[in-house]
C-alpha atoms as a PDB file:
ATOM      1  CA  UNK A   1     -51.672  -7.115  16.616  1.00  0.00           C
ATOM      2  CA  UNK A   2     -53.853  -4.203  15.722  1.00  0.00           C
ATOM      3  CA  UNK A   3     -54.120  -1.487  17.762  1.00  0.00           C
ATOM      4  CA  UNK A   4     -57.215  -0.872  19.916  1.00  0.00           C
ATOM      5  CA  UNK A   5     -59.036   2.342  20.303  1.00  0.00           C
ATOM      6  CA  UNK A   6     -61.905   3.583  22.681  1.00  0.00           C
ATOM      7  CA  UNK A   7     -61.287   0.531  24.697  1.00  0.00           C
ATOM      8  CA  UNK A   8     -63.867   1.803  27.716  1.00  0.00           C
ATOM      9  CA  UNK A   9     -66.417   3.242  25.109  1.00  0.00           C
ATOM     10  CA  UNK A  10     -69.687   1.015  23.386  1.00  0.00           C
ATOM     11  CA  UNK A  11     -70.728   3.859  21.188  1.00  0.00           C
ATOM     12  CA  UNK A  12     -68.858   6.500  18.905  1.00  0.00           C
ATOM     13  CA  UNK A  13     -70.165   9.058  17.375  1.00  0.00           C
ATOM     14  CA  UNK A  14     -68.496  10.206  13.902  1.00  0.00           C
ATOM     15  CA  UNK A  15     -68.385  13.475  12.327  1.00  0.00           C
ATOM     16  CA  UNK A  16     -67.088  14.147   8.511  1.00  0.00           C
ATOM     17  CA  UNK A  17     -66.618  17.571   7.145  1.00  0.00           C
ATOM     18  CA  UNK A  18     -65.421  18.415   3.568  1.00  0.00           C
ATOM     19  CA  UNK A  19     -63.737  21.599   5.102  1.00  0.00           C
ATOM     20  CA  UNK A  20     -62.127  23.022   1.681  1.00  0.00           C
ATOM     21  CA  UNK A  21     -60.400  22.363  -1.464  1.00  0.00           C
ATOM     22  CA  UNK A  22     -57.562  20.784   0.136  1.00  0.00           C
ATOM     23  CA  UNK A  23     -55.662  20.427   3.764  1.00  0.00           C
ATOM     24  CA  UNK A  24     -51.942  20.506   3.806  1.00  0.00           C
ATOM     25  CA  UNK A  25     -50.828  18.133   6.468  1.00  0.00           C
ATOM     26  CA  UNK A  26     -47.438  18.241   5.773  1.00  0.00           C
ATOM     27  CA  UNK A  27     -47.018  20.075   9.448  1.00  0.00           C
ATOM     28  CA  UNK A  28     -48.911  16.611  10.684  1.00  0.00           C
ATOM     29  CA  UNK A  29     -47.488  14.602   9.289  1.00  0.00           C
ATOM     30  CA  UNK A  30     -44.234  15.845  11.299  1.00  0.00           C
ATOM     31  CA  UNK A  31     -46.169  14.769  14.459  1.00  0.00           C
ATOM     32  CA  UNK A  32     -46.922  11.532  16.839  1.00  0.00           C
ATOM     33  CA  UNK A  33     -49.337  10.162  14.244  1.00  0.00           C
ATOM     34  CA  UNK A  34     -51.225   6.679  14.447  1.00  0.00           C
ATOM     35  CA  UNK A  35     -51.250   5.922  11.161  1.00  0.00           C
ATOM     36  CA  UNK A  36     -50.027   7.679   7.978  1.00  0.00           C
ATOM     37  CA  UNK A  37     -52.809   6.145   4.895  1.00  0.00           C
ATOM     38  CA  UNK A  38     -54.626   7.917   6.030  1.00  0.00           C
ATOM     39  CA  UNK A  39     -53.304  10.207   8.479  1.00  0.00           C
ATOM     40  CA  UNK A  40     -54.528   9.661  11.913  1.00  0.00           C
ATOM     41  CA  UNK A  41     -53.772  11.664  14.786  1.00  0.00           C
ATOM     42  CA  UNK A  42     -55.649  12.378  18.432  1.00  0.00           C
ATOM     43  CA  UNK A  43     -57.540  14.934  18.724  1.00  0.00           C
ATOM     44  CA  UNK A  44     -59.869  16.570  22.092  1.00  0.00           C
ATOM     45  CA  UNK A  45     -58.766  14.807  25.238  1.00  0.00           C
ATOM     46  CA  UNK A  46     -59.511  11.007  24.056  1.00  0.00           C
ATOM     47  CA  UNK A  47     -60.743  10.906  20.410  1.00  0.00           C
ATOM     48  CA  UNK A  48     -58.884  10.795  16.962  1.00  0.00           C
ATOM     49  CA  UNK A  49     -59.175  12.626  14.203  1.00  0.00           C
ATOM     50  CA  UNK A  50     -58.610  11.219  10.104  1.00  0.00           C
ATOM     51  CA  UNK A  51     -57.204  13.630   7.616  1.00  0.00           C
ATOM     52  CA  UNK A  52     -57.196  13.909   3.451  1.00  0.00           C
ATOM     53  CA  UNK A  53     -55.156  15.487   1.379  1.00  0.00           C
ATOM     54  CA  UNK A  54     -58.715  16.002  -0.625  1.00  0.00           C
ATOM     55  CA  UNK A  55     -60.021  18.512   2.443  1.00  0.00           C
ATOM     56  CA  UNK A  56     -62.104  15.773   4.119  1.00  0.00           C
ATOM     57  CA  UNK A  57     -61.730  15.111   8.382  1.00  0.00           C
ATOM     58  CA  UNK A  58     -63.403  12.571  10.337  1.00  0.00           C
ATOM     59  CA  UNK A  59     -63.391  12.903  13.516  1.00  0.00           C
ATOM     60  CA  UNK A  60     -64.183  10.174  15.998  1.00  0.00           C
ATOM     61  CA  UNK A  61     -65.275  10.811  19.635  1.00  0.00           C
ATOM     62  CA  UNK A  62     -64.980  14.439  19.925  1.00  0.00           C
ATOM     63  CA  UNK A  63     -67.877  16.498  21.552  1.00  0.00           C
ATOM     64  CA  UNK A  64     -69.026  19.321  20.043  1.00  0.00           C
ATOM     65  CA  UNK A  65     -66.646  22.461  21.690  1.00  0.00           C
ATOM     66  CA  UNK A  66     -63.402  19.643  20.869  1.00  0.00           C
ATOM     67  CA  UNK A  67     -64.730  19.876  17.427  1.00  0.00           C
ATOM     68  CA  UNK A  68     -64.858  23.507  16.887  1.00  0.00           C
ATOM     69  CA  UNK A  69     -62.061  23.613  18.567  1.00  0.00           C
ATOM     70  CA  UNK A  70     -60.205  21.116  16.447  1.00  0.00           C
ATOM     71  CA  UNK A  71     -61.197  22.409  13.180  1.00  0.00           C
ATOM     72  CA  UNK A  72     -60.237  25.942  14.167  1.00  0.00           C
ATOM     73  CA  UNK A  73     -56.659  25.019  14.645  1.00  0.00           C
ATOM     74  CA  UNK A  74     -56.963  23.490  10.970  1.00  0.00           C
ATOM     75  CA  UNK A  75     -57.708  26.855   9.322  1.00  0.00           C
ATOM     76  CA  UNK A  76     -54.051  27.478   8.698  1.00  0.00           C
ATOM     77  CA  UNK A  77     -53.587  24.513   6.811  1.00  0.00           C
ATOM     78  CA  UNK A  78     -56.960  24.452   4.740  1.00  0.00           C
ATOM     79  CA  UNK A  79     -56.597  25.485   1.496  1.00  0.00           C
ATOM     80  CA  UNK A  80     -59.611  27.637   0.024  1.00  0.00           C
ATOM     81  CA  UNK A  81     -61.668  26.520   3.019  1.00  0.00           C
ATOM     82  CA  UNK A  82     -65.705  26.993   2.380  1.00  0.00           C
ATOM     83  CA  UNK A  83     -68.336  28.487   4.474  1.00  0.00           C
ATOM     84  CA  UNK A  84     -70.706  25.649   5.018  1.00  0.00           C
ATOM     85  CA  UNK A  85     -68.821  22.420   5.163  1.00  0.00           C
ATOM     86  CA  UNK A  86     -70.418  19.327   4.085  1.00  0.00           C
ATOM     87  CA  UNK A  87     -71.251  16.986   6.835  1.00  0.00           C
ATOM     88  CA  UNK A  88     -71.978  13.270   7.563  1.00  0.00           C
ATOM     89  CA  UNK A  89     -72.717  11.733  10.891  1.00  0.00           C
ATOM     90  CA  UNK A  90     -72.521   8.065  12.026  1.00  0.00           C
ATOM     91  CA  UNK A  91     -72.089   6.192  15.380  1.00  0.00           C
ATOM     92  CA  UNK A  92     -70.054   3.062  15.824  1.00  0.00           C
ATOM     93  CA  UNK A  93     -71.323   0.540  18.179  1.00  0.00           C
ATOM     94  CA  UNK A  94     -69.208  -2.154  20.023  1.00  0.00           C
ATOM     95  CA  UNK A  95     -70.548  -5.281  18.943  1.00  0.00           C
ATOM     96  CA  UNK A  96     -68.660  -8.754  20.210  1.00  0.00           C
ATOM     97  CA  UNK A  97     -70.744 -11.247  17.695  1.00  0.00           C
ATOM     98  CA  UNK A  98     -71.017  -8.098  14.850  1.00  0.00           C
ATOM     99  CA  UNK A  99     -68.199  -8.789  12.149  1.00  0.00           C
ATOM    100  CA  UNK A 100     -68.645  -5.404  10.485  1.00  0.00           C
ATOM    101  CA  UNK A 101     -72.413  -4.598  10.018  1.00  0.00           C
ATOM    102  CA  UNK A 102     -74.422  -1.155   8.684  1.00  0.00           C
ATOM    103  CA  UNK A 103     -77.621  -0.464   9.543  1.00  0.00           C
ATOM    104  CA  UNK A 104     -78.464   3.068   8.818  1.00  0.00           C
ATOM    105  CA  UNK A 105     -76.195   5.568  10.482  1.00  0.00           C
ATOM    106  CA  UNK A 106     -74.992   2.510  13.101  1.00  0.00           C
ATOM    107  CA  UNK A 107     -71.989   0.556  12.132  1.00  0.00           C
ATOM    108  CA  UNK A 108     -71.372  -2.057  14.467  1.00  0.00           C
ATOM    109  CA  UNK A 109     -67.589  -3.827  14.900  1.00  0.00           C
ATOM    110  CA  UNK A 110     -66.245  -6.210  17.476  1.00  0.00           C
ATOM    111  CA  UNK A 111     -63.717  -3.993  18.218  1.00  0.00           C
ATOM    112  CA  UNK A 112     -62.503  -0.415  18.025  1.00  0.00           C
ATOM    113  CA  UNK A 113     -59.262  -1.467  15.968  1.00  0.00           C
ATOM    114  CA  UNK A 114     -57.478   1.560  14.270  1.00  0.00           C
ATOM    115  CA  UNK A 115     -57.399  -0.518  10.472  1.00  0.00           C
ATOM    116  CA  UNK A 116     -61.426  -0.642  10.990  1.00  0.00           C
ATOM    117  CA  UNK A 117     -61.434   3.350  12.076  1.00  0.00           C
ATOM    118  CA  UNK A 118     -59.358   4.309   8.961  1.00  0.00           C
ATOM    119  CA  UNK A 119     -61.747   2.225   6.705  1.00  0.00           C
ATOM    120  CA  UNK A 120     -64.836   4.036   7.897  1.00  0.00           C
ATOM    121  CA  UNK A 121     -62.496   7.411   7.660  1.00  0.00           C
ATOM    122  CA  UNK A 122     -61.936   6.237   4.271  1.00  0.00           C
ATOM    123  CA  UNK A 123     -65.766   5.849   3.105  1.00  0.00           C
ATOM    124  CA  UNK A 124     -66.869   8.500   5.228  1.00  0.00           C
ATOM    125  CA  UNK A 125     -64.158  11.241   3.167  1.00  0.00           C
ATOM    126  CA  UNK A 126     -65.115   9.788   0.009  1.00  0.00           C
ATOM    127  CA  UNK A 127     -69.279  10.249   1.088  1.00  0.00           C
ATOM    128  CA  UNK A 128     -69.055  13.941   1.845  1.00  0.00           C
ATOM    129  CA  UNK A 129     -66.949  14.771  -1.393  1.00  0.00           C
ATOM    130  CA  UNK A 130     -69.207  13.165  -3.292  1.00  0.00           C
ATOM    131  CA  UNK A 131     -72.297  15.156  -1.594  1.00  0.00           C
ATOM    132  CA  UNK A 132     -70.259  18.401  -2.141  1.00  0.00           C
ATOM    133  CA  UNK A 133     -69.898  17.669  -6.656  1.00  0.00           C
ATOM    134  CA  UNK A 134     -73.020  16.096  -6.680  1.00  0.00           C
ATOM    135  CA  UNK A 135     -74.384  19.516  -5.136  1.00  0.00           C
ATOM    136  CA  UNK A 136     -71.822  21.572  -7.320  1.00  0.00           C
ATOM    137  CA  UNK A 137     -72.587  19.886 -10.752  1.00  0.00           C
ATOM    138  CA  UNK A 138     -76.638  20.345  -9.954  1.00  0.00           C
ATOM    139  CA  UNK A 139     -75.793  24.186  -9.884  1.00  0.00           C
ATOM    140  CA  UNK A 140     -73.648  23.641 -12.834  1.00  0.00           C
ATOM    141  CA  UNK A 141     -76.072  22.087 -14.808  1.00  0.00           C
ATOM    142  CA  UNK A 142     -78.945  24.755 -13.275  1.00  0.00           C
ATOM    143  CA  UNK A 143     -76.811  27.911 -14.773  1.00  0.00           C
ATOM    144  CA  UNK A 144     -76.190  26.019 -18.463  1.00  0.00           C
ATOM    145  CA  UNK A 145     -79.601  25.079 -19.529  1.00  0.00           C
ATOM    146  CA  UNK A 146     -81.197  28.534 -19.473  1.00  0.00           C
ATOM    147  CA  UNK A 147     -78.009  29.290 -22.476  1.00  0.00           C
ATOM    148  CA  UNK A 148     -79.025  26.402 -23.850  1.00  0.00           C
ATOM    149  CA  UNK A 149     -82.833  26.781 -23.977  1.00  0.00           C
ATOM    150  CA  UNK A 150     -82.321  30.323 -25.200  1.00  0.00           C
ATOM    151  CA  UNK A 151     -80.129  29.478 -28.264  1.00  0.00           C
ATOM    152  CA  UNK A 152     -82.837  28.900 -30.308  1.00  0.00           C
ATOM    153  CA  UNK A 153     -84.438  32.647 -29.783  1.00  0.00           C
ATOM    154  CA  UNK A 154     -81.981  35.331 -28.876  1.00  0.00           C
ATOM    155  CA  UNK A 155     -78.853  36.029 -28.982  1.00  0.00           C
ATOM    156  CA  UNK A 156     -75.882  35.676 -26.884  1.00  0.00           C
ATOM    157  CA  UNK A 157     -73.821  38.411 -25.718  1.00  0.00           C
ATOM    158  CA  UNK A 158     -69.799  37.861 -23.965  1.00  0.00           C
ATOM    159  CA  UNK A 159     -71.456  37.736 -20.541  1.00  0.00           C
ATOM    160  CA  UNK A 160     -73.304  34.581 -21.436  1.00  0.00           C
ATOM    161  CA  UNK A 161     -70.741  32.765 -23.380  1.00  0.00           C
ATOM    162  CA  UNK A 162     -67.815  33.895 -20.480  1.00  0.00           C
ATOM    163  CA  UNK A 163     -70.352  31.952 -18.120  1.00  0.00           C
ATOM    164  CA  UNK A 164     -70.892  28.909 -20.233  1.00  0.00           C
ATOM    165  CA  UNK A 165     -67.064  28.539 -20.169  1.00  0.00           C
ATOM    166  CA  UNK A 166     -66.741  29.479 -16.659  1.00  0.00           C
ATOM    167  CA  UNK A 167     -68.645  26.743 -15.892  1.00  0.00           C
ATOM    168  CA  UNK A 168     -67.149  24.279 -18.368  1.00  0.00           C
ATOM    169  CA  UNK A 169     -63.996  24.962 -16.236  1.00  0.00           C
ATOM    170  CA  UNK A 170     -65.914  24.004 -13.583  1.00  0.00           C
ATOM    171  CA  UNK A 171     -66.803  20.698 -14.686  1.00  0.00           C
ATOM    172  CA  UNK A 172     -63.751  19.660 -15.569  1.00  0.00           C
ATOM    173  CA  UNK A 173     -62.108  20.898 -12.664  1.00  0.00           C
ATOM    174  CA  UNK A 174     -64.556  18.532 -10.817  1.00  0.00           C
ATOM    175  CA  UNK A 175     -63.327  15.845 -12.980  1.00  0.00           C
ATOM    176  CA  UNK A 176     -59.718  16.252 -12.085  1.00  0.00           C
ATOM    177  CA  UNK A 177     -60.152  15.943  -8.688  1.00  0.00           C
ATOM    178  CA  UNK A 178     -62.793  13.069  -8.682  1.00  0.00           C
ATOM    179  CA  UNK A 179     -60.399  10.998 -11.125  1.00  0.00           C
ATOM    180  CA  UNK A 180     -56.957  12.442 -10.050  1.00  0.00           C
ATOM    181  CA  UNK A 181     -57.182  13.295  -6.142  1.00  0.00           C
ATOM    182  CA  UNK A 182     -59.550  12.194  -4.661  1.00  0.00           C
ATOM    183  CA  UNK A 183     -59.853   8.512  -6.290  1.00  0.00           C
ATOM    184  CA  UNK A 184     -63.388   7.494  -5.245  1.00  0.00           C
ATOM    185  CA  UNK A 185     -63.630   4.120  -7.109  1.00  0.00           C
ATOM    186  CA  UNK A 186     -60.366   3.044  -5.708  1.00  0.00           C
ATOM    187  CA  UNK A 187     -59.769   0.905  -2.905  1.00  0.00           C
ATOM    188  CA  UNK A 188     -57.727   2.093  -0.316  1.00  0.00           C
ATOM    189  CA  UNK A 189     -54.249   0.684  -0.340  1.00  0.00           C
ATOM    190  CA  UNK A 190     -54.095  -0.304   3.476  1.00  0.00           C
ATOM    191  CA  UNK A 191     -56.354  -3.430   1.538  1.00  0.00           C
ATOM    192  CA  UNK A 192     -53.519  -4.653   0.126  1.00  0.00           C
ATOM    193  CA  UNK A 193     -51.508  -5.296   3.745  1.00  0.00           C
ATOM    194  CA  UNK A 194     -55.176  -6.451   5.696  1.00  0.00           C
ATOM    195  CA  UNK A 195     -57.094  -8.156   3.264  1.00  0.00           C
ATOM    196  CA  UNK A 196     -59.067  -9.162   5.710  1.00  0.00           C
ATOM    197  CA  UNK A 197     -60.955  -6.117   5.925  1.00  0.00           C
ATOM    198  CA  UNK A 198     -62.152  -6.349   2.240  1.00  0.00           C
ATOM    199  CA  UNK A 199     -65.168  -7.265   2.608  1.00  0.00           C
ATOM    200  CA  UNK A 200     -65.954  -4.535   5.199  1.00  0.00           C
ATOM    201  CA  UNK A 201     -64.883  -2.197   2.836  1.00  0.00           C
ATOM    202  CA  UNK A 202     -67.202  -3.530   0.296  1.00  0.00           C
ATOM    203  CA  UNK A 203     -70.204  -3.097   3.088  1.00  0.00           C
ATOM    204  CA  UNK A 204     -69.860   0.099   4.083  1.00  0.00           C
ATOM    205  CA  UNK A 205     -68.584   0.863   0.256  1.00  0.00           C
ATOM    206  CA  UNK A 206     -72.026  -0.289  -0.642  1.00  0.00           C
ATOM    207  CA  UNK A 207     -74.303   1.030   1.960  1.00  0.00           C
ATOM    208  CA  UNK A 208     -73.168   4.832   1.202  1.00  0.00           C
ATOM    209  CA  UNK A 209     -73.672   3.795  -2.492  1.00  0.00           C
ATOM    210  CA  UNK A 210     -70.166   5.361  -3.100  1.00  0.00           C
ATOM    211  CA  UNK A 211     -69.774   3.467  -6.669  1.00  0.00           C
ATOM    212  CA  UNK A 212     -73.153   4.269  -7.468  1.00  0.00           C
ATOM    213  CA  UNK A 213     -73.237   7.964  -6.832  1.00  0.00           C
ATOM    214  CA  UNK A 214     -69.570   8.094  -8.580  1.00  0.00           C
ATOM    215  CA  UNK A 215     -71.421   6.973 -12.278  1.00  0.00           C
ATOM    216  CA  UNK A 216     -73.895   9.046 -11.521  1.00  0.00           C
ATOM    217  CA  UNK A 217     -71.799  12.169 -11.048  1.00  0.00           C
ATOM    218  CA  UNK A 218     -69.740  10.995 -14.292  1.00  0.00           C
ATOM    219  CA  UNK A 219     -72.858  10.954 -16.218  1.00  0.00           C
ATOM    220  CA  UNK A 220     -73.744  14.004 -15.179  1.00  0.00           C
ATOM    221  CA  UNK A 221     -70.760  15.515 -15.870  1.00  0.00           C
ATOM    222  CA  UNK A 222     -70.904  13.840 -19.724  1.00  0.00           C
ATOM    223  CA  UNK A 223     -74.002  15.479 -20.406  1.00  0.00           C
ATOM    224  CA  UNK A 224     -72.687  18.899 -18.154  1.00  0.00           C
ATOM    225  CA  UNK A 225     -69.906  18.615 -21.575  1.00  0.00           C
ATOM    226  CA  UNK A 226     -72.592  17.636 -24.072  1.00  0.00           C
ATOM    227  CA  UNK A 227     -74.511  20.344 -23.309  1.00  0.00           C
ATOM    228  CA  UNK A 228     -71.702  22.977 -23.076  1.00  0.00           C
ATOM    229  CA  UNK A 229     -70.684  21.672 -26.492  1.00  0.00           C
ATOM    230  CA  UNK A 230     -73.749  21.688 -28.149  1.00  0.00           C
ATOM    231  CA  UNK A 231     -74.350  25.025 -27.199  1.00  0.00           C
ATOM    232  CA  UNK A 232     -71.231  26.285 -28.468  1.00  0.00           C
ATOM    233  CA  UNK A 233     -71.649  24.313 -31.586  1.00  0.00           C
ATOM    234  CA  UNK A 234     -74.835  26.522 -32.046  1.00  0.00           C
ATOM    235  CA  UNK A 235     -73.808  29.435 -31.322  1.00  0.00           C
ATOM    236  CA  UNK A 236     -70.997  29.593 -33.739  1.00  0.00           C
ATOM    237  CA  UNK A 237     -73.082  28.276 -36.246  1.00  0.00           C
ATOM    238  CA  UNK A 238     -75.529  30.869 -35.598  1.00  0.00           C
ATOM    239  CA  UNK A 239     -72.648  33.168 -35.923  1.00  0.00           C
ATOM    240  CA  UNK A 240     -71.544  31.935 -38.689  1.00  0.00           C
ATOM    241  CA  UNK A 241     -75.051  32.103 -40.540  1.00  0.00           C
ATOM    242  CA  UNK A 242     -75.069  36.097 -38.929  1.00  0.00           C
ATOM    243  CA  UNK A 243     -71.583  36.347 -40.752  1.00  0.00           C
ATOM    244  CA  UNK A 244     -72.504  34.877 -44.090  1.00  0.00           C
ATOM    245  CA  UNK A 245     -76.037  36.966 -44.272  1.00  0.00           C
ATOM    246  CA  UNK A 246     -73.314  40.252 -43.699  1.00  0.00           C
ATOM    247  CA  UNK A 247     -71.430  39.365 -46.504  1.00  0.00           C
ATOM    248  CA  UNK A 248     -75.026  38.828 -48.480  1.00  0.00           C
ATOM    249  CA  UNK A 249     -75.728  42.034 -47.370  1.00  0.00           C
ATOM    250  CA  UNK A 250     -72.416  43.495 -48.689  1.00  0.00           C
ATOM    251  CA  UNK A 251     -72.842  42.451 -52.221  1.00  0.00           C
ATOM    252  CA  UNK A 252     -76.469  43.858 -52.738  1.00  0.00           C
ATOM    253  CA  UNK A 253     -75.012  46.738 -51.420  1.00  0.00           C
ATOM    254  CA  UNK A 254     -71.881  46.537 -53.842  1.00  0.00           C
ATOM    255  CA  UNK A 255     -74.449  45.742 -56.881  1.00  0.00           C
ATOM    256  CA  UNK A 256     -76.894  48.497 -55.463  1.00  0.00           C
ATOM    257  CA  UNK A 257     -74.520  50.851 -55.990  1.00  0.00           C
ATOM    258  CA  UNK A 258     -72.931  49.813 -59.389  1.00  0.00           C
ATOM    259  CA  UNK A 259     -76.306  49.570 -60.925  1.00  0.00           C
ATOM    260  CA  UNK A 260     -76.834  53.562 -59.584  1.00  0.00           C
ATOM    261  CA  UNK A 261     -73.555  54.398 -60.696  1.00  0.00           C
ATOM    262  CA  UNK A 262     -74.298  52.831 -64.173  1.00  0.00           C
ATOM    263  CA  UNK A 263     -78.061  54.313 -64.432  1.00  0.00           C
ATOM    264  CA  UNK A 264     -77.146  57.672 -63.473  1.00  0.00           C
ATOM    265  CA  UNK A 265     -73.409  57.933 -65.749  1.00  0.00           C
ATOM    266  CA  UNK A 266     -75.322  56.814 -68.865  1.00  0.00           C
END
């Protein structure tokens, strides 16, 4: 039998934050927790709070001084924590004849359960992450095309082409943790033991257009590489070409001064 939360409560509110790179909740995981995949613990004086490797929380049922509050006592464990997390709000409503509904930022369930809690957790962690690249790549992509655009009519000192790799390192770091850490387009494994929430998943998977806003991001992040590429594929060319008219340059030089030489001996 699954366990029942906020059993004298209709409505929930639900708070995710992206608070950094990544949480360590190794200390946590040491604790009383509900539920391990993923972590679930309580938090404030009745609510809960679900935890991510990635650097996501949701937190369900906590007013807004448990929340600070909360979060503050995470700062030890968050790992290159940023200044403005990104946020997504929701409210679950009690619903005896729902079986697992959205409707805008209302998702109604029968019942509280904490399998049903950790799915929303689940979506909700993957939502803000994606918010947070899909912001990150923008700004990427922002800071490459001026390079780009300006191949064509000036040239490029280190500066520029230390900033054009600086943020091809940033692209693929965003990769690596889309594809290796954070695992958007995967389903999460507590599936596999209560398949009966599958099709919840899918809903709410659906409804925050996680699969969606993952191909976007990839394709973004192709042309982020195209672009990059291209560029550098220009400018060596164009240094090549600056190279070759040196060497050019050279030889009339070298011929310059064997014709004087000749002229001027005879």
């Amino acid at each position: 039998m699954q366990k029942i939360l906020f059993s004298d409560r209709d409505i929930v509110p639900v708070r995710a934050l992206l608070l950094g790179q990544s949480l360590d909740l190794k200390p946590l995981e040491q604790t009383d927790f509900l539920a391990k995949d993923p972590l679930v613990v309580t938090a404030g004086e009745s609510g809960y709070a679900s935890l991510f490797r990635y650097g996501a929380v949701v937190l369900f049922g906590l007013s807004p001084i448990e929340e600070v509050t909360f979060i503050t006592n995470l700062k030890d464990l968050t790992i290159v924590p940023f200044d403005s997390p990104e946020v997504e709000s929701v409210e679950l409503h009690r619903d005896a004849n729902s079986t697992g509904t959205v409707e805008g930022e209302i998702i109604f369930l029968p019942e509280f359960d904490l399998k049903s809690l950790q799915i929303v957790a689940n979506i909700l962690a993957k939502s803000v992450i994606l918010a947070y690249y899909e912001i990150k790549i923008a700004s990427a992509f922002e800071r490459i095309e001026p390079f780009a655009n300006s191949l064509q009519h000036a040239e490029w000192g280190k500066q520029q082409v230390e900033e054009l790799l600086k943020q091809l390192g940033n692209a693929l770091a965003v990769e690596h943790k889309m594809v290796g850490r954070v695992e958007v387009i995967d389903k999460p494994e507590l599936l596999w033991e209560y398949s009966e929430l599958d099709r919840f998943y899918l809903r709410l998977e659906k409804e925050f257009e996680i699969q969606e806003r993952h191909l976007v991001l990839e394709r973004k992040l192709a042309l982020v590489y195209r672009t990059i590429e291209t560029s550098l594929g220009l400018l060596q060319h164009n240094t090549n070409l600056r190279v070759e008219w040196y060497i050019v340059i050279l030889i009339v030089v070298e011929i310059c001064l064997s014709l004087y030489e000749m002229i001027f001996n005879s």
